[in-house]
C-alpha atoms as a PDB file:
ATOM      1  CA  UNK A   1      29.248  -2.428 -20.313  1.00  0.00           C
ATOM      2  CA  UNK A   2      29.731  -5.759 -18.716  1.00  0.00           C
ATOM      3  CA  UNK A   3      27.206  -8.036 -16.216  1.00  0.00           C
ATOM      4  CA  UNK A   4      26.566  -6.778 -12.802  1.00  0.00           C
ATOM      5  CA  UNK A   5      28.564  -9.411 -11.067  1.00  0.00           C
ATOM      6  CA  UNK A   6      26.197 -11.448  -9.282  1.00  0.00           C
ATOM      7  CA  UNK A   7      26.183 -14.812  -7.108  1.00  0.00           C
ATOM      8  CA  UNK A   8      22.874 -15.338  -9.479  1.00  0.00           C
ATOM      9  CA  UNK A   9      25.134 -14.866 -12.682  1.00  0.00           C
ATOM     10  CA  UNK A  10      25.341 -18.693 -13.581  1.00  0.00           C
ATOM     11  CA  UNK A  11      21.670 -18.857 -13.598  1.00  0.00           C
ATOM     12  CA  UNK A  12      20.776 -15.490 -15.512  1.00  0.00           C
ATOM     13  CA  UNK A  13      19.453 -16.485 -18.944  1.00  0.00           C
ATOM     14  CA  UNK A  14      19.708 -12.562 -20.032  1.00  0.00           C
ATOM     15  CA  UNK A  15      22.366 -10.370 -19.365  1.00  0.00           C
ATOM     16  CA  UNK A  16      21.092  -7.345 -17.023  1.00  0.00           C
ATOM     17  CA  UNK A  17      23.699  -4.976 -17.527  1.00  0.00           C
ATOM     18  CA  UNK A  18      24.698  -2.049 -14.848  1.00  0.00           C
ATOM     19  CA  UNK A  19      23.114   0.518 -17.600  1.00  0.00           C
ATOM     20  CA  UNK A  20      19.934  -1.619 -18.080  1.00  0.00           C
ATOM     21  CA  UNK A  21      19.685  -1.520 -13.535  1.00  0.00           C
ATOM     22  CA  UNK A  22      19.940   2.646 -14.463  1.00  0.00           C
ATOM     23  CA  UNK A  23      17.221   2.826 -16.499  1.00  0.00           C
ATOM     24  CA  UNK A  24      15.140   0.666 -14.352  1.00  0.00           C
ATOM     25  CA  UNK A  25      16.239   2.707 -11.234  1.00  0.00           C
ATOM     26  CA  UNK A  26      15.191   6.744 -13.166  1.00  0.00           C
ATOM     27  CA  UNK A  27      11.831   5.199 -14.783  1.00  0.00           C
ATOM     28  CA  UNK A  28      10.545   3.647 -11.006  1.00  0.00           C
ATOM     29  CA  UNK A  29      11.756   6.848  -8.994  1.00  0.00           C
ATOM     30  CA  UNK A  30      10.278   9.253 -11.671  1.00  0.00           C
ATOM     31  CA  UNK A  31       6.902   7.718 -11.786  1.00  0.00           C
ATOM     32  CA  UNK A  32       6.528   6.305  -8.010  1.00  0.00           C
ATOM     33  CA  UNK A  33       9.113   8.060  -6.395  1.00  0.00           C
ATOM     34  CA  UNK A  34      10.414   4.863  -5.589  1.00  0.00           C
ATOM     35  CA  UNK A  35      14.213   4.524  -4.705  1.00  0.00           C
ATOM     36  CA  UNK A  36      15.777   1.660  -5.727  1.00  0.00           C
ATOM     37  CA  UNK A  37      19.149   0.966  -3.956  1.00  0.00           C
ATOM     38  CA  UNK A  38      22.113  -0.549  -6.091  1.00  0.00           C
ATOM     39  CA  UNK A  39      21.835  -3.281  -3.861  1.00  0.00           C
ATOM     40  CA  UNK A  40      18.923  -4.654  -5.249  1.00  0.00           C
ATOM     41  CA  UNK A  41      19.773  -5.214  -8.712  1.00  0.00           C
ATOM     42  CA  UNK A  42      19.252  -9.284  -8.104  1.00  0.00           C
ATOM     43  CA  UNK A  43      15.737  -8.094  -7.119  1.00  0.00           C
ATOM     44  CA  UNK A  44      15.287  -6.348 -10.054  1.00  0.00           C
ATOM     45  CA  UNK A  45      16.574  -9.074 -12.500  1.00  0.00           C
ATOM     46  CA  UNK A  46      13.607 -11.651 -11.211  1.00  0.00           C
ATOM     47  CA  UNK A  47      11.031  -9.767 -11.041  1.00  0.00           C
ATOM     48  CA  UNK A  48      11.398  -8.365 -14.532  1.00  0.00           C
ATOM     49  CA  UNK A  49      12.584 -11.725 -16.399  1.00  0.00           C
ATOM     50  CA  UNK A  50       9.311 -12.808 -15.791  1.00  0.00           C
ATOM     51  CA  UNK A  51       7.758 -10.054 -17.715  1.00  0.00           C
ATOM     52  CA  UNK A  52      10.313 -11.034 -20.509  1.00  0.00           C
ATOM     53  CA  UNK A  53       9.305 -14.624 -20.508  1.00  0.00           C
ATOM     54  CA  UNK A  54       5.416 -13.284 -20.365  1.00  0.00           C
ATOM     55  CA  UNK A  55       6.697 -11.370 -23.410  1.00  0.00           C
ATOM     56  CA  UNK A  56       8.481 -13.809 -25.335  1.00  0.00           C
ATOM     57  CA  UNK A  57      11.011 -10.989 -25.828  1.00  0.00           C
ATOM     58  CA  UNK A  58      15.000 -12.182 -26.351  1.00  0.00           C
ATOM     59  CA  UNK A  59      16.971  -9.123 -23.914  1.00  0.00           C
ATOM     60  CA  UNK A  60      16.177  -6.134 -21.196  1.00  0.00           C
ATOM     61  CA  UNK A  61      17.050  -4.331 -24.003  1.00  0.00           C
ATOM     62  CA  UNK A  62      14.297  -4.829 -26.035  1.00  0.00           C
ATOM     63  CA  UNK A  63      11.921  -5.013 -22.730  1.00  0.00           C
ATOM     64  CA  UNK A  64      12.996  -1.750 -21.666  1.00  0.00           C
ATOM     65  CA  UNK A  65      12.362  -0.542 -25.163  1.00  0.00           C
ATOM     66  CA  UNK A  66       8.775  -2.460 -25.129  1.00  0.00           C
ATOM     67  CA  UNK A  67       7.589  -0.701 -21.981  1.00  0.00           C
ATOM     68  CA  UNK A  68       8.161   2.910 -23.019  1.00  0.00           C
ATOM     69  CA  UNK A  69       5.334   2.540 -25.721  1.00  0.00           C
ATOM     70  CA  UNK A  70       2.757  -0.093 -24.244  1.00  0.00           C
ATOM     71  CA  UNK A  71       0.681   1.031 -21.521  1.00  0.00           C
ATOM     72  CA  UNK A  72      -0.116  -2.081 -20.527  1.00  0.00           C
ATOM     73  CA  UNK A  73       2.750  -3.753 -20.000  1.00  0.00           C
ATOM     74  CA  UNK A  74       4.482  -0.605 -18.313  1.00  0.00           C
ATOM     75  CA  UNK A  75       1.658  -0.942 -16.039  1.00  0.00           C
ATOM     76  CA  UNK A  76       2.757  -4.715 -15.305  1.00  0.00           C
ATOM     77  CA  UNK A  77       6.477  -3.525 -15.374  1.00  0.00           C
ATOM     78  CA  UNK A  78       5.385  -0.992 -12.456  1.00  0.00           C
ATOM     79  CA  UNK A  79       3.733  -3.630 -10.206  1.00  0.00           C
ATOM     80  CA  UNK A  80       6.327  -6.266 -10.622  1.00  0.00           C
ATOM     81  CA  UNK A  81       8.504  -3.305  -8.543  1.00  0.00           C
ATOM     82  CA  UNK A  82       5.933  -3.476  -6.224  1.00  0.00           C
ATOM     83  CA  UNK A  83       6.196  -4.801  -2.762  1.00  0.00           C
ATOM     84  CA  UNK A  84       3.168  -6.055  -1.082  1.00  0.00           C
ATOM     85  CA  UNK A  85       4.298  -7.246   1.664  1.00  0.00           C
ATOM     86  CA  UNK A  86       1.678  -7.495   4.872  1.00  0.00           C
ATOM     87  CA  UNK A  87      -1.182  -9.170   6.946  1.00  0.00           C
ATOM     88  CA  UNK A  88      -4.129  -8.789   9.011  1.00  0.00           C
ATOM     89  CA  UNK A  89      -2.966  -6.138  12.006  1.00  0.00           C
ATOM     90  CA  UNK A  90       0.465  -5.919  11.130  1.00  0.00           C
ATOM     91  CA  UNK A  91       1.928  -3.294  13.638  1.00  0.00           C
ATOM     92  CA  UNK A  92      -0.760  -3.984  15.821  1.00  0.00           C
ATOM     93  CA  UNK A  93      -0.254  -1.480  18.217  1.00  0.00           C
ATOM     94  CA  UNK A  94      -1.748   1.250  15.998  1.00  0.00           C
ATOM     95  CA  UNK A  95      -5.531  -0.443  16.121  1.00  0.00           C
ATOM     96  CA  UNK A  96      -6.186   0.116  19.706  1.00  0.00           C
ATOM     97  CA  UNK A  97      -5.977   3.923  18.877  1.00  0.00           C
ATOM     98  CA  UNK A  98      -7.197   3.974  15.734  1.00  0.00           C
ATOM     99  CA  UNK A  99     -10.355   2.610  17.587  1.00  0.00           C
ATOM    100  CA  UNK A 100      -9.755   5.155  20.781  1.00  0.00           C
ATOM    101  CA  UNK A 101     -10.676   7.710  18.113  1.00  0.00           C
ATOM    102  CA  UNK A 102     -13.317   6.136  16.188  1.00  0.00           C
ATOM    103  CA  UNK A 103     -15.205   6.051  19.683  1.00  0.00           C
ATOM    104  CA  UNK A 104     -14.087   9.859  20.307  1.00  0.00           C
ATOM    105  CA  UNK A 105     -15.869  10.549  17.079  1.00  0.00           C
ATOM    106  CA  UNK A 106     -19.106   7.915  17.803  1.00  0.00           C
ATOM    107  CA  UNK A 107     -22.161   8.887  15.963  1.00  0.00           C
ATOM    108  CA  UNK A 108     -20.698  11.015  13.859  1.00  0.00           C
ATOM    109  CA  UNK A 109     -19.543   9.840  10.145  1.00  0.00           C
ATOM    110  CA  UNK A 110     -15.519   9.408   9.988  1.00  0.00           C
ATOM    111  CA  UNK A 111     -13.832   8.818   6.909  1.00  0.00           C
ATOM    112  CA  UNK A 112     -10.634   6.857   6.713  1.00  0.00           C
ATOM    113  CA  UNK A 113      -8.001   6.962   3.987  1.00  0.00           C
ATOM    114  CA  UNK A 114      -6.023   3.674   3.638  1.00  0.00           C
ATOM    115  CA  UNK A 115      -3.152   4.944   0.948  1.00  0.00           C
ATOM    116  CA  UNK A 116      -1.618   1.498   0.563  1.00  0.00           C
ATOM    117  CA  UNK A 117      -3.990  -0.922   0.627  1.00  0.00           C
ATOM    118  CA  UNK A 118      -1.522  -4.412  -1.285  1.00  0.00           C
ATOM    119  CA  UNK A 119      -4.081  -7.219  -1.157  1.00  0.00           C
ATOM    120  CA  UNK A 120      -6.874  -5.767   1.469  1.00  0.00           C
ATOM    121  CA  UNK A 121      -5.603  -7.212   4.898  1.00  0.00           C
ATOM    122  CA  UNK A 122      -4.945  -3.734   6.095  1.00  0.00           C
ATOM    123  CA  UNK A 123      -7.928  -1.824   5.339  1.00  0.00           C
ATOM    124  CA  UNK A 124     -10.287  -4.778   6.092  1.00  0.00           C
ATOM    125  CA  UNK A 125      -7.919  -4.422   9.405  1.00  0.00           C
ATOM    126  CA  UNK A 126      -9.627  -1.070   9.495  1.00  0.00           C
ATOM    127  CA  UNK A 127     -12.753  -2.263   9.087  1.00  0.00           C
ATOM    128  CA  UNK A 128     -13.193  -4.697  11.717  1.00  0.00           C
ATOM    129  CA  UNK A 129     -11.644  -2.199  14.467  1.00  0.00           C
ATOM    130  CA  UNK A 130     -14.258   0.140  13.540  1.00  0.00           C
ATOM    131  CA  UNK A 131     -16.806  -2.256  13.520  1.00  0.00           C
ATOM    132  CA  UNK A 132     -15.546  -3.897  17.373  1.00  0.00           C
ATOM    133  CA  UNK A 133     -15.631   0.065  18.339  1.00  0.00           C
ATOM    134  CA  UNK A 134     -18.751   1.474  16.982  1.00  0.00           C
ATOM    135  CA  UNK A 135     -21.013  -1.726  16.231  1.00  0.00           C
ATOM    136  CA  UNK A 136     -23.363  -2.205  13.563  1.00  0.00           C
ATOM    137  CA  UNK A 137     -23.308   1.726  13.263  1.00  0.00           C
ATOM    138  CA  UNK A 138     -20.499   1.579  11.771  1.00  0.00           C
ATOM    139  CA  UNK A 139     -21.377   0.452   8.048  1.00  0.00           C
ATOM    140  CA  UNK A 140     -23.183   3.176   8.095  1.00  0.00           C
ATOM    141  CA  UNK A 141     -20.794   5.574   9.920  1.00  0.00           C
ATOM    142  CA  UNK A 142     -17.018   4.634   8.262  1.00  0.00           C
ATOM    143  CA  UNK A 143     -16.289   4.658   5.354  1.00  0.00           C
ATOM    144  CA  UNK A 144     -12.814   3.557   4.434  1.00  0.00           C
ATOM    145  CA  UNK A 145     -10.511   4.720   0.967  1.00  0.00           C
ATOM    146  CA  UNK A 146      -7.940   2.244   0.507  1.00  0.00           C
ATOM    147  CA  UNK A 147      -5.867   3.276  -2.497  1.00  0.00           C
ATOM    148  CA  UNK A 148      -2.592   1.586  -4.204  1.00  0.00           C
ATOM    149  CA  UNK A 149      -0.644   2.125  -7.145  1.00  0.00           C
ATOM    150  CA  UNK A 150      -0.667  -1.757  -7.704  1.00  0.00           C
ATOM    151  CA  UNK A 151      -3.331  -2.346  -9.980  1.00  0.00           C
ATOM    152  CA  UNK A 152      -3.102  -6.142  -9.838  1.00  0.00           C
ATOM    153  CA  UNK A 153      -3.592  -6.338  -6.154  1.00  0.00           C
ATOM    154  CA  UNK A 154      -6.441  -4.407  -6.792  1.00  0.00           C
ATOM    155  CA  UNK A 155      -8.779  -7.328  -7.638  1.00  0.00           C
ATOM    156  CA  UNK A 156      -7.686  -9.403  -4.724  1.00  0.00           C
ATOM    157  CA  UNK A 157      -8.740  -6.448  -2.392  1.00  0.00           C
ATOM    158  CA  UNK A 158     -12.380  -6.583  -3.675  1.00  0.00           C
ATOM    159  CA  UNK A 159     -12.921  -9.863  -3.564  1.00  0.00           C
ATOM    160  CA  UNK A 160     -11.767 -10.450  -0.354  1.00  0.00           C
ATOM    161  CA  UNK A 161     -10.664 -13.975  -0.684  1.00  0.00           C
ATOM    162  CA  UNK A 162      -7.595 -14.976   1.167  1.00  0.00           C
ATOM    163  CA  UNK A 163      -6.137 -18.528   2.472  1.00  0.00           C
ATOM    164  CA  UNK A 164      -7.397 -19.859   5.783  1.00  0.00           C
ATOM    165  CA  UNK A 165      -4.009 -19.241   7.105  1.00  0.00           C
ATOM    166  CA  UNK A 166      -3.985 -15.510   6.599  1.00  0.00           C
ATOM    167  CA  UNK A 167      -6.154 -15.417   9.727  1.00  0.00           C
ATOM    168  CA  UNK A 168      -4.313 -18.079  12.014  1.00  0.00           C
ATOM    169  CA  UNK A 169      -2.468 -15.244  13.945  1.00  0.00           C
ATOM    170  CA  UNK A 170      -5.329 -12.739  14.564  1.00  0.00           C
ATOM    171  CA  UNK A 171      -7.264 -12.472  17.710  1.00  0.00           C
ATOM    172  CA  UNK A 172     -10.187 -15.197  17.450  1.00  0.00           C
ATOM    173  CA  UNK A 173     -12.609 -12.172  17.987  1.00  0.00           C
ATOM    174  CA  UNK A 174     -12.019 -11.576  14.692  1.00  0.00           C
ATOM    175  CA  UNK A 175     -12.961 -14.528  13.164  1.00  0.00           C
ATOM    176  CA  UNK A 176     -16.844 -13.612  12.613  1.00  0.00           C
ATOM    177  CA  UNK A 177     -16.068 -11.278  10.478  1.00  0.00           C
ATOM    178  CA  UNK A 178     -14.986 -13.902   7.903  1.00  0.00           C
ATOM    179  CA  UNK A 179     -17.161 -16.615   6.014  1.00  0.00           C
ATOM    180  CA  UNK A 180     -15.447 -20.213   5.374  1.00  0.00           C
ATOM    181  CA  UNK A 181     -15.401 -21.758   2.507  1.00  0.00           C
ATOM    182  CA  UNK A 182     -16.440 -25.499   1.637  1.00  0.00           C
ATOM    183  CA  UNK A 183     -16.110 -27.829  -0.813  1.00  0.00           C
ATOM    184  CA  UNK A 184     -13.888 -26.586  -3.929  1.00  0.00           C
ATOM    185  CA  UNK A 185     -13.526 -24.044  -1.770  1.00  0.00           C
ATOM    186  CA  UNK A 186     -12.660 -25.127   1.377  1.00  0.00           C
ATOM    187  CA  UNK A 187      -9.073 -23.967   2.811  1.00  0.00           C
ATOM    188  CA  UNK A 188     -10.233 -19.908   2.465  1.00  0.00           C
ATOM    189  CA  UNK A 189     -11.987 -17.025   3.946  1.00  0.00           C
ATOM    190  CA  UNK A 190     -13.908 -14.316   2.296  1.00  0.00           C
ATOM    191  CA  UNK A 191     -14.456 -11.089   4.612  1.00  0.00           C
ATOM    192  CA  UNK A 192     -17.884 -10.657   5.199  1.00  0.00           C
ATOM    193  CA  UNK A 193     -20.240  -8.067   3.504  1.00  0.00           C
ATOM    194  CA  UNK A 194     -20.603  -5.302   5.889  1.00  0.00           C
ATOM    195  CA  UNK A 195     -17.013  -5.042   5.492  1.00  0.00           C
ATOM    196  CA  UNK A 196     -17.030  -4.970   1.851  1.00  0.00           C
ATOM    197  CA  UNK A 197     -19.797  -2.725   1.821  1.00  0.00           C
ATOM    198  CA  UNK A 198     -17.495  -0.307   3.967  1.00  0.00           C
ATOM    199  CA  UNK A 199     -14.412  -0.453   1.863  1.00  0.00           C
ATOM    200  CA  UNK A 200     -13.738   1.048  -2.007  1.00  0.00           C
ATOM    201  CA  UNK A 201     -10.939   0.756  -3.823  1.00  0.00           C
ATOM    202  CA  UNK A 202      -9.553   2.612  -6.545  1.00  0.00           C
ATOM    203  CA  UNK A 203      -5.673   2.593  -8.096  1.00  0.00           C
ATOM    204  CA  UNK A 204      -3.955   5.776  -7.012  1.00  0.00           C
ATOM    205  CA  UNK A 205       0.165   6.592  -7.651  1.00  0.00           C
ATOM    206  CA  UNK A 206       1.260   9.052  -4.986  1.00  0.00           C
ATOM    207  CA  UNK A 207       3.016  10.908  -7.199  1.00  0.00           C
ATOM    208  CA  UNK A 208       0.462  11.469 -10.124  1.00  0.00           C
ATOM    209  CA  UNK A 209      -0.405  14.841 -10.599  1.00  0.00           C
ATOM    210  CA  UNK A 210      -3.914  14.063  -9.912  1.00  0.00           C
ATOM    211  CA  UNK A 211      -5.429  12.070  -6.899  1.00  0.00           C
ATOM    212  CA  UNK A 212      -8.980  10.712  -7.927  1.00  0.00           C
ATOM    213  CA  UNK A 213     -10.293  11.050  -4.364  1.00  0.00           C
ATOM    214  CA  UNK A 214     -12.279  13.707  -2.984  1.00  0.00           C
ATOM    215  CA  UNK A 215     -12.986  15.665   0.933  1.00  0.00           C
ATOM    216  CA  UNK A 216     -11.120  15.357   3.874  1.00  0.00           C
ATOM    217  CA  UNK A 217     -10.179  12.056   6.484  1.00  0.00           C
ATOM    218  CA  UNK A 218     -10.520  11.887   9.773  1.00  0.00           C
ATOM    219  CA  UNK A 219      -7.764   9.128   9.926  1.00  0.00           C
ATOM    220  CA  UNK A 220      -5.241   8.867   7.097  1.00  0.00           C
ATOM    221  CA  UNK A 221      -2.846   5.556   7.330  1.00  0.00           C
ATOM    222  CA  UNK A 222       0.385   5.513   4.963  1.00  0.00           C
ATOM    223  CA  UNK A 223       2.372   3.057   5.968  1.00  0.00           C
ATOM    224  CA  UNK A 224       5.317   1.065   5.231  1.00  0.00           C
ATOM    225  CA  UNK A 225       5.462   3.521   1.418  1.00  0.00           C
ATOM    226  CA  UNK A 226       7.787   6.287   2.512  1.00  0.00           C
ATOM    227  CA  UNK A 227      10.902   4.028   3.023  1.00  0.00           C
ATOM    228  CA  UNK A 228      10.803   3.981  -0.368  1.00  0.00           C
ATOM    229  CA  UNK A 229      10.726   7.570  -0.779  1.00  0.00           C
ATOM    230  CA  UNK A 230      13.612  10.346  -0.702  1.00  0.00           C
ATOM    231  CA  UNK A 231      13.267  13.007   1.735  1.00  0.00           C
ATOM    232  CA  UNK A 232      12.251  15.394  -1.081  1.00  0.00           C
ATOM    233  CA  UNK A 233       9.671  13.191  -2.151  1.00  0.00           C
ATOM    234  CA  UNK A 234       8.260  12.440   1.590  1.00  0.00           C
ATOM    235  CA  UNK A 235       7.576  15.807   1.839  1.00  0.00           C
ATOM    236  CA  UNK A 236       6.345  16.458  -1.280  1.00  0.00           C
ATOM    237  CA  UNK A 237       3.592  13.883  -0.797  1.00  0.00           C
ATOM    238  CA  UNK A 238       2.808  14.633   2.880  1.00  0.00           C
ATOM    239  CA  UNK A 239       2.412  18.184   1.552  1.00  0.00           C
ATOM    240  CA  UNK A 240       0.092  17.015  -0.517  1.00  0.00           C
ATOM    241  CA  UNK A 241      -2.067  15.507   2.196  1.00  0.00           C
ATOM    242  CA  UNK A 242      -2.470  18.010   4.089  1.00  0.00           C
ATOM    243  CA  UNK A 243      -5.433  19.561   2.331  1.00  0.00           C
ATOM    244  CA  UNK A 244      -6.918  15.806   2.716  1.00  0.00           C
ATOM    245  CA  UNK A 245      -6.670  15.933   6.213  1.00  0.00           C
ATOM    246  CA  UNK A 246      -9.250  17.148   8.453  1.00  0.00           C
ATOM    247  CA  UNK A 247      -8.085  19.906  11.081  1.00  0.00           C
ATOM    248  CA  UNK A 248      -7.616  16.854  14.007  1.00  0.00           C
ATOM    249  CA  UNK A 249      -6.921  14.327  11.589  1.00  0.00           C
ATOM    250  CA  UNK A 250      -4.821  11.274  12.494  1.00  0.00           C
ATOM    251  CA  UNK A 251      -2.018  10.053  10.912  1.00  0.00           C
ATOM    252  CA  UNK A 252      -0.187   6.931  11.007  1.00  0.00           C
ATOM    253  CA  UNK A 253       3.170   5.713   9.095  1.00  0.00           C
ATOM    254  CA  UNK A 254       5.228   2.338   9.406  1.00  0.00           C
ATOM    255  CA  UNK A 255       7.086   1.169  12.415  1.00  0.00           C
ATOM    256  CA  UNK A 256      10.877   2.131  10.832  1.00  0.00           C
ATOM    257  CA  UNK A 257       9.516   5.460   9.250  1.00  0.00           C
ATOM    258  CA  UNK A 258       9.660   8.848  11.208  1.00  0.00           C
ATOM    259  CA  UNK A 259       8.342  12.584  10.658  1.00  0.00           C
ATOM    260  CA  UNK A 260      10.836  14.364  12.482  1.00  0.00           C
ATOM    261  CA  UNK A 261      12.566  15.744   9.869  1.00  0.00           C
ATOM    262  CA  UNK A 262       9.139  17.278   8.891  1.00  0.00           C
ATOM    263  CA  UNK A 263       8.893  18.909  12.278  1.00  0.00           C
ATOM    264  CA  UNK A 264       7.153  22.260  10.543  1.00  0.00           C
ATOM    265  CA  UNK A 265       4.262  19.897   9.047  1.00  0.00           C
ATOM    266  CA  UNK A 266       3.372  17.453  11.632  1.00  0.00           C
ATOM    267  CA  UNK A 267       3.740  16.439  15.461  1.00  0.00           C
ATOM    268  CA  UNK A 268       4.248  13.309  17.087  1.00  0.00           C
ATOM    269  CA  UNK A 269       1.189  12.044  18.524  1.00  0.00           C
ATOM    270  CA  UNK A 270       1.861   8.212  19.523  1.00  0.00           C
ATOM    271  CA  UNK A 271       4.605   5.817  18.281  1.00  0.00           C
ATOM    272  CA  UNK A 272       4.506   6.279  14.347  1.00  0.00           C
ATOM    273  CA  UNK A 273       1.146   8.544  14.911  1.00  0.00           C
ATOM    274  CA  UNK A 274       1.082  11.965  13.899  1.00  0.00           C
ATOM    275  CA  UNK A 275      -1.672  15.569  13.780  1.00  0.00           C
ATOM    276  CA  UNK A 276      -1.339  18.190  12.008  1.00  0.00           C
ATOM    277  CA  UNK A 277       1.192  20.650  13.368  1.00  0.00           C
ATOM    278  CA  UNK A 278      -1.083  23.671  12.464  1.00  0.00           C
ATOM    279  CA  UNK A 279      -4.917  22.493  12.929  1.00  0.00           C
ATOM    280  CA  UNK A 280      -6.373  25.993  12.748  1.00  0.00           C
ATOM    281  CA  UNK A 281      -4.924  26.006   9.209  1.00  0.00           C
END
């Protein structure tokens, strides 16, 4: 089968057939139920000749063939198909209710999952909204779940080190909850304890057969994962919250994504927020 035709063609060291863009497409959507559109077969091709340089393997061919038995480099295969795209109180308008209810539910202990977490700035997002709504009380009243199927981002969420710049934009309010580094490390931030102490993280694929989390949340945010998703699969995984969700649970999904079409499961609460449709369940 010949080349994709491609504007990056002249620069391709590797041919990346149509048949090697199938195989990538099935082995993504049948172990993260993520949809890859034909249209991003030049997306595919850079991400993945990096893991054939990293390699030192000579075709896609022989990559393809490599990740089927190594677990660790299908595990880098998976989360260079992995977008991490976002930043401090992206979609903003979600905090000031997601601290309307943490105030609703003051003095009592509220438990937050955070189902995509990419390199922290979201659920350390969640963390300093709880914090401006409850206080001090709340390291000892939150605690936050912030789960992705990335495992390389993983690292970056714990230690909680990002470039001065990733907190330009945010309200200066927010500033004390970061420390500044000097010297060697001057130029970044590091979140401060409390928040760390609020926040685990743990690798999770939405579509493993097993979730390692346990109990219900108060306040569950997925968002910005089921574009990538089928319909069948975005039920099949909101399904699977349910039993995670507390009776009056909140939940919140990306600006461009909608539950409508899920009308029987959930109803619209706010822009993008959602409750159960059947809380005496």
């Amino acid at each position: 089968m010949k080349p994709h035709v491609s504007i990056l063609d002249k620069e391709r060291i590797f041919d990346f057939t149509e048949s090697d863009f199938k195989v990538v497409q099935k082995l993504i959507y049948d172990h993260a139920g993520i949809r890859l559109s034909d249209t991003k077969h030049d997306m595919v091709y850079s991400r993945i000749i990096r893991r054939l340089r990293a390699t030192k393997l000579n075709s896609f061919n022989e990559y393809l063939s490599l990740i089927q038995r190594d677990r660790d480099e299908w595990e880098a295969f998976v989360n260079s198909l992995t977008t991490n795209l976002t930043s401090f109180f992206r979609e903003d308008y979600h905090f000031p209710i997601l601290a309307e209810r943490l105030k609703q539910k003051a003095g009592r202990d509220v438990r937050i999952w955070c189902s995509a977490a990419s390199t922290g700035e979201e659920p350390y997002s969640l963390a300093m909204t709880a914090m401006e709504a409850l206080g001090p009380s709340a390291v000892d009243r939150v605690e936050i779940v912030a789960t992705d199927i990335d495992t390389s981002v993983l690292a970056k969420c714990e230690a909680g080190i990002y470039g001065e710049e990733r907190i330009e934009k945010i309200e200066p309010r927010y500033h004390k909850y970061f420390l500044r580094g000097t010297g060697a490390k001057a130029g970044f931030v590091r979140v401060k304890p409390d928040l760390q102490r609020m926040t685990s993280f743990r690798q999770l694929n939405l579509l493993a057969p097993d979730w390692p989390i346990q109990g219900q949340f108060d306040i569950l945010f997925c968002r910005n994962v089921l574009i990538y998703f089928d319909k069948e699969t975005q039920r099949r995984v909101l399904e699977r919250f349910i039993p995670y969700m507390a009776p009056d649970a909140l939940l919140f999904v990306g600006h461009s994504e909608s539950l409508l079409h899920l009308g029987d499961l959930f109803r619209l609460r706010g822009k993008t927020v959602y409750e159960l449709r059947n809380q005496g369940r």
